[in-house]
Protein backbone atom coordinates (compact mmCIF):
# COMPACT_ATOMS: atom_id res chain seq x y z
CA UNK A 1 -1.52 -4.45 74.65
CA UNK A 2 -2.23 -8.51 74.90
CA UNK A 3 -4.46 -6.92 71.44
CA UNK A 4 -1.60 -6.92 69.51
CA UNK A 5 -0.56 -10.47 69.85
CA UNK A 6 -4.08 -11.76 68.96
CA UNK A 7 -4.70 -12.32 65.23
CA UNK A 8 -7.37 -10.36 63.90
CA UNK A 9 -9.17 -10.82 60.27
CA UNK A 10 -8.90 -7.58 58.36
CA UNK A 11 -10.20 -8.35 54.98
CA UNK A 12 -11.67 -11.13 52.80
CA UNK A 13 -9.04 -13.21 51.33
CA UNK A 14 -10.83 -12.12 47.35
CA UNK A 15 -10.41 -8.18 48.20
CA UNK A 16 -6.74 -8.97 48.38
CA UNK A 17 -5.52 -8.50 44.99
CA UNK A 18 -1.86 -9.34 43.08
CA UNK A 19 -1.84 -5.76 40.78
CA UNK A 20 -3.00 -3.69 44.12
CA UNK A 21 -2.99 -2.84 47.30
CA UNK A 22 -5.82 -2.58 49.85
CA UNK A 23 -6.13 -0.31 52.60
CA UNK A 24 -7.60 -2.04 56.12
CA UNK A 25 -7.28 -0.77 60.00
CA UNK A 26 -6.78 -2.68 62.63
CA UNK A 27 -6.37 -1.60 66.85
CA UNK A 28 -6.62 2.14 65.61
CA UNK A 29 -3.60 1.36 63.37
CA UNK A 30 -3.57 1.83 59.25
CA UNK A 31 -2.62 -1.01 57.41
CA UNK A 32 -1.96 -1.44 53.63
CA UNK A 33 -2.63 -5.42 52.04
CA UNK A 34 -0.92 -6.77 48.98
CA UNK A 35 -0.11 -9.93 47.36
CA UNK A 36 3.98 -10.60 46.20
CA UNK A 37 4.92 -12.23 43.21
CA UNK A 38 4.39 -15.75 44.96
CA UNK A 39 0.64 -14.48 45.58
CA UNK A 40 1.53 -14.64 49.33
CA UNK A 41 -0.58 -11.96 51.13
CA UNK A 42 1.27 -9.36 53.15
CA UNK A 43 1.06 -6.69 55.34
CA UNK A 44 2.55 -3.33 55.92
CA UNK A 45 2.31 -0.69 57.83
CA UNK A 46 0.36 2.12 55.87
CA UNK A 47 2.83 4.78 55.91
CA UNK A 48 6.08 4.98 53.69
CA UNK A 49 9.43 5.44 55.57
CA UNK A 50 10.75 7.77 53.06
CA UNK A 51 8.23 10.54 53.30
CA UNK A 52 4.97 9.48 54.82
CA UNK A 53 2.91 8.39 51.81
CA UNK A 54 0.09 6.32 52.02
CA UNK A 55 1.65 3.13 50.46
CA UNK A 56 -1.88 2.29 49.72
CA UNK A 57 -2.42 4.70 47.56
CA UNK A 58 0.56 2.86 45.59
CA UNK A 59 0.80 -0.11 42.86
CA UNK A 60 2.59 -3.74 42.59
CA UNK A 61 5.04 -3.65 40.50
CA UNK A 62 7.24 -6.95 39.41
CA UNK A 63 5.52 -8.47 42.73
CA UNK A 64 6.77 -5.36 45.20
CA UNK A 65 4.63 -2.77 46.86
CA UNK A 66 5.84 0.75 45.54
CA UNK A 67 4.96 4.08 47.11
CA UNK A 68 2.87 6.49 45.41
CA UNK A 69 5.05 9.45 45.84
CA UNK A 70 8.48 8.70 44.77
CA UNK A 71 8.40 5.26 43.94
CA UNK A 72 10.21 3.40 46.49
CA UNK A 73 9.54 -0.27 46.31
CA UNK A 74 9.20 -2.97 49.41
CA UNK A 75 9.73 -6.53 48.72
CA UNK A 76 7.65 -8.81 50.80
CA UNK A 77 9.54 -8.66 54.59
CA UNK A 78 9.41 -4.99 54.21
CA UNK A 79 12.92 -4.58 53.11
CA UNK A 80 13.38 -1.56 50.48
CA UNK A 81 14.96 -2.83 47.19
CA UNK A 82 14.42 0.26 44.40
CA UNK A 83 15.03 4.23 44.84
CA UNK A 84 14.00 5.24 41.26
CA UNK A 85 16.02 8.59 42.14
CA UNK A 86 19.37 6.66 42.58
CA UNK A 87 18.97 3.96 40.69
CA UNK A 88 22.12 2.37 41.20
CA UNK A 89 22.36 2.81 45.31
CA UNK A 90 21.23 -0.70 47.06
CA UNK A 91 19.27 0.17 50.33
CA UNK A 92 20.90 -1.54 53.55
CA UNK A 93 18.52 -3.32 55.93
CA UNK A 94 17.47 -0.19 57.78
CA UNK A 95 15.64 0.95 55.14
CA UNK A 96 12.43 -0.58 55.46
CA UNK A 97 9.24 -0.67 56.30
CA UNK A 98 7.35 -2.54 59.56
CA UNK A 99 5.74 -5.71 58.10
CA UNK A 100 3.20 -7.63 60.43
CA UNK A 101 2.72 -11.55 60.51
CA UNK A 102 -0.62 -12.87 57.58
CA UNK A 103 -2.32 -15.59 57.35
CA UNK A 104 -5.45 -16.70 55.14
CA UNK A 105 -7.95 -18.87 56.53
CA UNK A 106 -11.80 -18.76 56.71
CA UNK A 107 -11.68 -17.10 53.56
CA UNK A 108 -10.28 -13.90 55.11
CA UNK A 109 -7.36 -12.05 55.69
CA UNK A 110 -5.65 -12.36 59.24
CA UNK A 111 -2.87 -9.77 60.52
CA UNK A 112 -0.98 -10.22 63.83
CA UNK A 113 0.23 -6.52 64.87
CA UNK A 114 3.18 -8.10 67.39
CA UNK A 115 5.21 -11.18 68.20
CA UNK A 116 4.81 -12.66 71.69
CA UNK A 117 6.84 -15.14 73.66
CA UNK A 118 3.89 -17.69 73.16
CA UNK A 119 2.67 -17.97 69.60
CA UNK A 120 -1.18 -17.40 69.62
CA UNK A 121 -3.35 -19.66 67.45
CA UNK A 122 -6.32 -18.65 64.87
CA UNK A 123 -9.22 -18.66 66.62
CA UNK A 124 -11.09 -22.17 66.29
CA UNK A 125 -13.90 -22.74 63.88
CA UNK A 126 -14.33 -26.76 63.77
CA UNK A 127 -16.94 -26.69 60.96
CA UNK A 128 -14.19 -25.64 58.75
CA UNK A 129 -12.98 -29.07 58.02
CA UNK A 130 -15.98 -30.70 57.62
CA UNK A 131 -16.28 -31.24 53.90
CA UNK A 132 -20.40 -31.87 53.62
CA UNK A 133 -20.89 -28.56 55.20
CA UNK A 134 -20.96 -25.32 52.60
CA UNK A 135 -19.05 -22.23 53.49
CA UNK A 136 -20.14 -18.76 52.59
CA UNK A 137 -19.15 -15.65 53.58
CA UNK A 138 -21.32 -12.36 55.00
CA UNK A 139 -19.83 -9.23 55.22
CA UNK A 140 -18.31 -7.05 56.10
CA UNK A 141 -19.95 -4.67 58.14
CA UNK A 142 -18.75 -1.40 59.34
CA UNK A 143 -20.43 -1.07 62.61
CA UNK A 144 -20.28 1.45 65.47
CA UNK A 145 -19.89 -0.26 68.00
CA UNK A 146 -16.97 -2.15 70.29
CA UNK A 147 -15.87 -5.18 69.54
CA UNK A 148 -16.76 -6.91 72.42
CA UNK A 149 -20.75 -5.46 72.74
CA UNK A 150 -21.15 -7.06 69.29
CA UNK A 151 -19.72 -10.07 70.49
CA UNK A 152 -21.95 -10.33 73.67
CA UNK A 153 -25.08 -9.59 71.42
CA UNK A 154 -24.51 -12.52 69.66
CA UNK A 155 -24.43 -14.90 72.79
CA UNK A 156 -27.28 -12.96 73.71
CA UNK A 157 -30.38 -15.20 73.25
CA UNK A 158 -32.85 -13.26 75.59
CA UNK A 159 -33.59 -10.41 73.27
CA UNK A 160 -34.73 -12.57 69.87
CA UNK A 161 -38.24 -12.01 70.87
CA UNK A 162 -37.97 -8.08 70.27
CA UNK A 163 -35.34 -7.52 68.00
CA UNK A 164 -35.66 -10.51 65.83
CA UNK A 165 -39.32 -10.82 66.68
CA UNK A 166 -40.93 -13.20 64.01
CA UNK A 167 -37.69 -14.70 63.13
CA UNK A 168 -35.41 -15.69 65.53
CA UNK A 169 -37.63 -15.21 68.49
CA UNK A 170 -41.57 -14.29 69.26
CA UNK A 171 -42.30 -11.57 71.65
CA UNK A 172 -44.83 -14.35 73.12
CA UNK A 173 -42.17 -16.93 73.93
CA UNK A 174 -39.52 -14.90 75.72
CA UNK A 175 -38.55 -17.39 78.78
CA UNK A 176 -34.87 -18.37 78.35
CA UNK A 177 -34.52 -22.21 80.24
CA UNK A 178 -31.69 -22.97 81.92
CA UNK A 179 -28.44 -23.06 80.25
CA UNK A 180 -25.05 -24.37 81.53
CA UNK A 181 -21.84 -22.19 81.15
CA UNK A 182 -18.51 -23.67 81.61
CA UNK A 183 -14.67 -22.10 80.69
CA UNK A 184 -12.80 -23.51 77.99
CA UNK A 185 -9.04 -23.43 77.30
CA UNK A 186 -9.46 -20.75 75.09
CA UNK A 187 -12.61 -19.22 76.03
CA UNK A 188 -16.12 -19.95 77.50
CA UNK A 189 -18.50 -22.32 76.32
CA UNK A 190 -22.41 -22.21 76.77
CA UNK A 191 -24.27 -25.67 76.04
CA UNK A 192 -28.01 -26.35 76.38
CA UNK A 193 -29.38 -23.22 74.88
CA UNK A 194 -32.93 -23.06 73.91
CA UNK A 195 -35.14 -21.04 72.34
CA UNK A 196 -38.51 -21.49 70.46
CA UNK A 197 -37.92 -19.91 66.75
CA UNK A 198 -40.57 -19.03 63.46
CA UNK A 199 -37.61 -18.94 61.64
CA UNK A 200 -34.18 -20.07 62.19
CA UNK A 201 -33.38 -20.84 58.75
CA UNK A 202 -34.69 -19.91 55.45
CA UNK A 203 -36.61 -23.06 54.75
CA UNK A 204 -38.38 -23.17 58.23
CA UNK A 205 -42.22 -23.76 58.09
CA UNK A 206 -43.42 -23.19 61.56
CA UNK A 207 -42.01 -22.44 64.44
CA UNK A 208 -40.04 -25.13 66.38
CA UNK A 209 -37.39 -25.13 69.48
CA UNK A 210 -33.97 -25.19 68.24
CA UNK A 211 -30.83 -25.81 70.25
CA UNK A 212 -27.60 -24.16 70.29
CA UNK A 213 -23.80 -24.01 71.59
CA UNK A 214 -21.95 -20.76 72.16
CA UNK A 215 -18.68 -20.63 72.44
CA UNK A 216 -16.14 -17.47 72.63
CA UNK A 217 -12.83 -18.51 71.19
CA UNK A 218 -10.88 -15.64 71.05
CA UNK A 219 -11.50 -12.48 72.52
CA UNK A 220 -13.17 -10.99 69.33
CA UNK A 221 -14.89 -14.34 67.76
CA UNK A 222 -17.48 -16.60 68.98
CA UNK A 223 -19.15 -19.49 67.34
CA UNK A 224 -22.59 -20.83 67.19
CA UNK A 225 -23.32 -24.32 66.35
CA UNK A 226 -26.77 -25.68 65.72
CA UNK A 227 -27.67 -29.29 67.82
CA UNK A 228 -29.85 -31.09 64.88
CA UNK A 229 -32.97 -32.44 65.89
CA UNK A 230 -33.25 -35.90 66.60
CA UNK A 231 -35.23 -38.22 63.41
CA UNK A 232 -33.92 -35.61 60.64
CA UNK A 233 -32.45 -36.21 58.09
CA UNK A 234 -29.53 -33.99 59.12
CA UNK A 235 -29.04 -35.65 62.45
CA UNK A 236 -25.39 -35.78 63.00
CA UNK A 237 -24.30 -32.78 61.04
CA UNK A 238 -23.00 -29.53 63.40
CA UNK A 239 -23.91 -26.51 61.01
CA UNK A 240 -22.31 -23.86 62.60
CA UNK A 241 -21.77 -19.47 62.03
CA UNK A 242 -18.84 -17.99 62.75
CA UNK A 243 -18.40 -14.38 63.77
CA UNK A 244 -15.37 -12.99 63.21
CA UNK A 245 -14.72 -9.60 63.87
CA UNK A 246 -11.66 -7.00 63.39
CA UNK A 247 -11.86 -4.49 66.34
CA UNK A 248 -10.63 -1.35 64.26
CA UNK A 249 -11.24 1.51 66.99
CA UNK A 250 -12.47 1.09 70.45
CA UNK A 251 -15.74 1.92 69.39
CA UNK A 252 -15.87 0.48 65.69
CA UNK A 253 -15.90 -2.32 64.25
CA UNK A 254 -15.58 -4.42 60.72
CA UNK A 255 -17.40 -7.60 61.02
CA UNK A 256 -17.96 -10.86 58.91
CA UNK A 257 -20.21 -14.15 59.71
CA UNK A 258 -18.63 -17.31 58.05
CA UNK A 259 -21.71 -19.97 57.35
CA UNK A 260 -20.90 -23.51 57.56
CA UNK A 261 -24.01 -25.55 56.60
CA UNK A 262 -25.56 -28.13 55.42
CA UNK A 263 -28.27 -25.88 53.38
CA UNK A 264 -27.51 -26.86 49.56
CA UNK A 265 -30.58 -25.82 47.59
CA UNK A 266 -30.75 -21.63 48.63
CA UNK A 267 -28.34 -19.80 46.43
CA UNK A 268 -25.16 -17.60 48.52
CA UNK A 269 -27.43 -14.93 47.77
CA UNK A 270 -30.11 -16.08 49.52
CA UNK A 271 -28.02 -17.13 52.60
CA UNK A 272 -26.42 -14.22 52.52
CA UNK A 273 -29.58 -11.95 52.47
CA UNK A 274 -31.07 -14.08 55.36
CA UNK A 275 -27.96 -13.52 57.45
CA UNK A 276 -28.14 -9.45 56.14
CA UNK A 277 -31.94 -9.43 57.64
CA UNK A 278 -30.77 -10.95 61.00
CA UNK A 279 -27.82 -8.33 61.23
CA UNK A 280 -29.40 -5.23 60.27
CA UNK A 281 -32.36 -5.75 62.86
CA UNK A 282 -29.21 -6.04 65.55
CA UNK A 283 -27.10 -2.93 63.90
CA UNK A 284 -29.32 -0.13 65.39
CA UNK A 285 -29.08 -1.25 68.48
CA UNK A 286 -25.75 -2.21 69.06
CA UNK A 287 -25.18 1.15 67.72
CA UNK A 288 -27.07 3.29 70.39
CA UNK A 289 -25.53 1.24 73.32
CA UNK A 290 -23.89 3.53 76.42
CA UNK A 291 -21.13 2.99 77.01
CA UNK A 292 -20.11 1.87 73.49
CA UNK A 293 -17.03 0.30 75.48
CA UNK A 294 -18.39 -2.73 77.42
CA UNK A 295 -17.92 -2.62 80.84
CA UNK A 296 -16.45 -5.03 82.53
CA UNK A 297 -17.54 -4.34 86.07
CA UNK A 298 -20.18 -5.96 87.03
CA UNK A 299 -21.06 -3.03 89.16
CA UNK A 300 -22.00 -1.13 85.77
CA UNK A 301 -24.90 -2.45 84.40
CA UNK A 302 -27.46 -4.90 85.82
CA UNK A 303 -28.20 -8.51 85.38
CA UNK A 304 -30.63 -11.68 85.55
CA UNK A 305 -30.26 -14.94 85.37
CA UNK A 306 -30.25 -15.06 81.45
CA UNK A 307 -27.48 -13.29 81.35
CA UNK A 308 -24.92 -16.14 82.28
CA UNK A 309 -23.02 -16.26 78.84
CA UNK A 310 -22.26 -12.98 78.22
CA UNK A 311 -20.94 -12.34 82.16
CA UNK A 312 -18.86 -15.11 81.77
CA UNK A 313 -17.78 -13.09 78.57
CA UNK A 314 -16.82 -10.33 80.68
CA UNK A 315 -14.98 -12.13 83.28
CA UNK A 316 -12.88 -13.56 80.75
CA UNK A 317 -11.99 -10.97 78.57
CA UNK A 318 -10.79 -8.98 81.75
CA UNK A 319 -8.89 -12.34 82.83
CA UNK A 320 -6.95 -12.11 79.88
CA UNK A 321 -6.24 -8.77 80.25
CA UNK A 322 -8.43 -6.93 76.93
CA UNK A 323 -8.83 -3.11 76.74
CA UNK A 324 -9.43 -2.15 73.87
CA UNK A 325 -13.23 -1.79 73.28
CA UNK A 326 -14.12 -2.08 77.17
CA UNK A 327 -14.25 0.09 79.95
């Protein structure tokens, strides 16, 4: 599966602790976290090779994961280096456990399940290195749904006026303009998009048109970024949200939103709670959705002209050859 070469976040970077270890999924596959005595995250498959124990059900001790059930330990790599029951037998290199590749960034948690003969890349999130633009974190949420439908919902501005209606959208300003889609070298980009908002932010006023990018940069993370309006006094700055999302079963789904912005009198509370209202008006929804796979023929479900974005979705997620979480 091209899945498994794709890193995927699987946990804030915070949850991951140095004294314990943290159970996560990822591509229908258990995975136990941990920090070694270098605080370098890493990550194991959840299952011990002596006996089957959940290793997350397990301690660090003197910076090495150790089993729950007889107290085998794994040194960061995966190799075994303690059997408590023969203390003085070294284990050879076959006795180990199947590590996969970390990496922290975004404040989360990234796991790649398998080496490929190209290297993939974290997904892109430009704001990141912008230092007048605050980060905070949202999330997670467990969600039943695919992957990839909550990743078209986002690019998805045609249904603010019923689902976000008084906030993102009105139900009597529904028209989407004209928006221009165009591939990118690592996924699709849509520029130009309008929409006419009460509340895009928490210190909105009144309502006002606002102007956004989409872009997909992965096959499970897509990125909005806000155009400024011109004469403010944020003119110039790209706020942007991230959504980042680990596809744990076909049909379920941990997700996170990473704010970048340029908001610095609301509290992380209070951005977090704004994002939480936006989210939870979508989560019912995306959660009755048939097929909860998303279908990648365009045979399968219909389509207008506001649509453009999240068929270009589809066509590229099949031209890079994703299953899991379509159909």
């Amino acid at each position: 599966m091209i899945e498994n070469t794709l890193w995927h976040p699987v946990a804030l970077s915070h949850e991951v602790l140095n004294d314990e270890p943290l159970s996560a999924a990822l591509l229908d596959q258990a995975v136990v976290l941990w920090r070694d005595g270098d605080g370098a995250p890493q990550a194991f498959v959840d299952r011990c090779p002596h006996r089957g124990a959940r290793l997350s059900m397990g301690r660090v001790e003197n910076g090495h994961l150790e089993c729950p059930y007889h107290g085998w330990q794994f040194a960061s790599g995966g190799q075994c280096v303690k059997i408590p029951a023969v203390p003085d037998f070294v284990p050879p290199p076959s006795q180990c456990v199947r590590s996969f590749a970390v990496k922290e960034a975004h404040g989360l948690v990234w796991v790649r399940l398998q080496d490929a003969d190209k290297a993939s890349e974290l997904p892109a999130f430009a704001a990141e290195t912008d230092g007048h633009l605050r980060k905070v974190n949202c999330g997670p949420y467990d969600v039943a749904a695919s992957a990839p439908r909550i990743i078209e919902n986002f690019l998805d501005m045609s249904h603010f006026g019923f689902v976000h209606d008084g906030w993102l959208g009105s139900r009597h300003a529904t028209a989407i303009a004209t928006y221009k889609v165009e591939p990118t070298d690592t996924g699709v980009l849509a520029t130009g998009c309008k929409a006419v908002q009460p509340q895009s932010n928490l210190h909105s006023t009144s309502a006002a048109e606002v102007e956004y990018t989409y872009e997909v940069t992965a096959p499970y993370t897509a990125v909005l970024t806000k155009i400024p309006e011109e004469g403010t006094s944020r003119q110039g700055w790209r706020e942007q949200i991230g959504l980042f999302i680990c596809p744990v079963t076909p049909e379920t789904s941990r997700v996170w939103f990473r704010l970048a912005v340029a908001d610095f009198e609301s509290s992380d509370e209070q951005l977090r709670d704004f994002q939480h209202t936006i989210f939870v008006q979508d989560q019912p929804v995306l959660e009755s959705q048939l097929p909860k796979a998303l279908p990648l023929d365009p045979r399968a479900e219909m389509h207008s002209a506001a649509d453009r974005m999240s068929s270009a979705y589809r066509r590229y997620l099949k031209a890079c050859g994703i299953t899991f979480g379509v159909c």
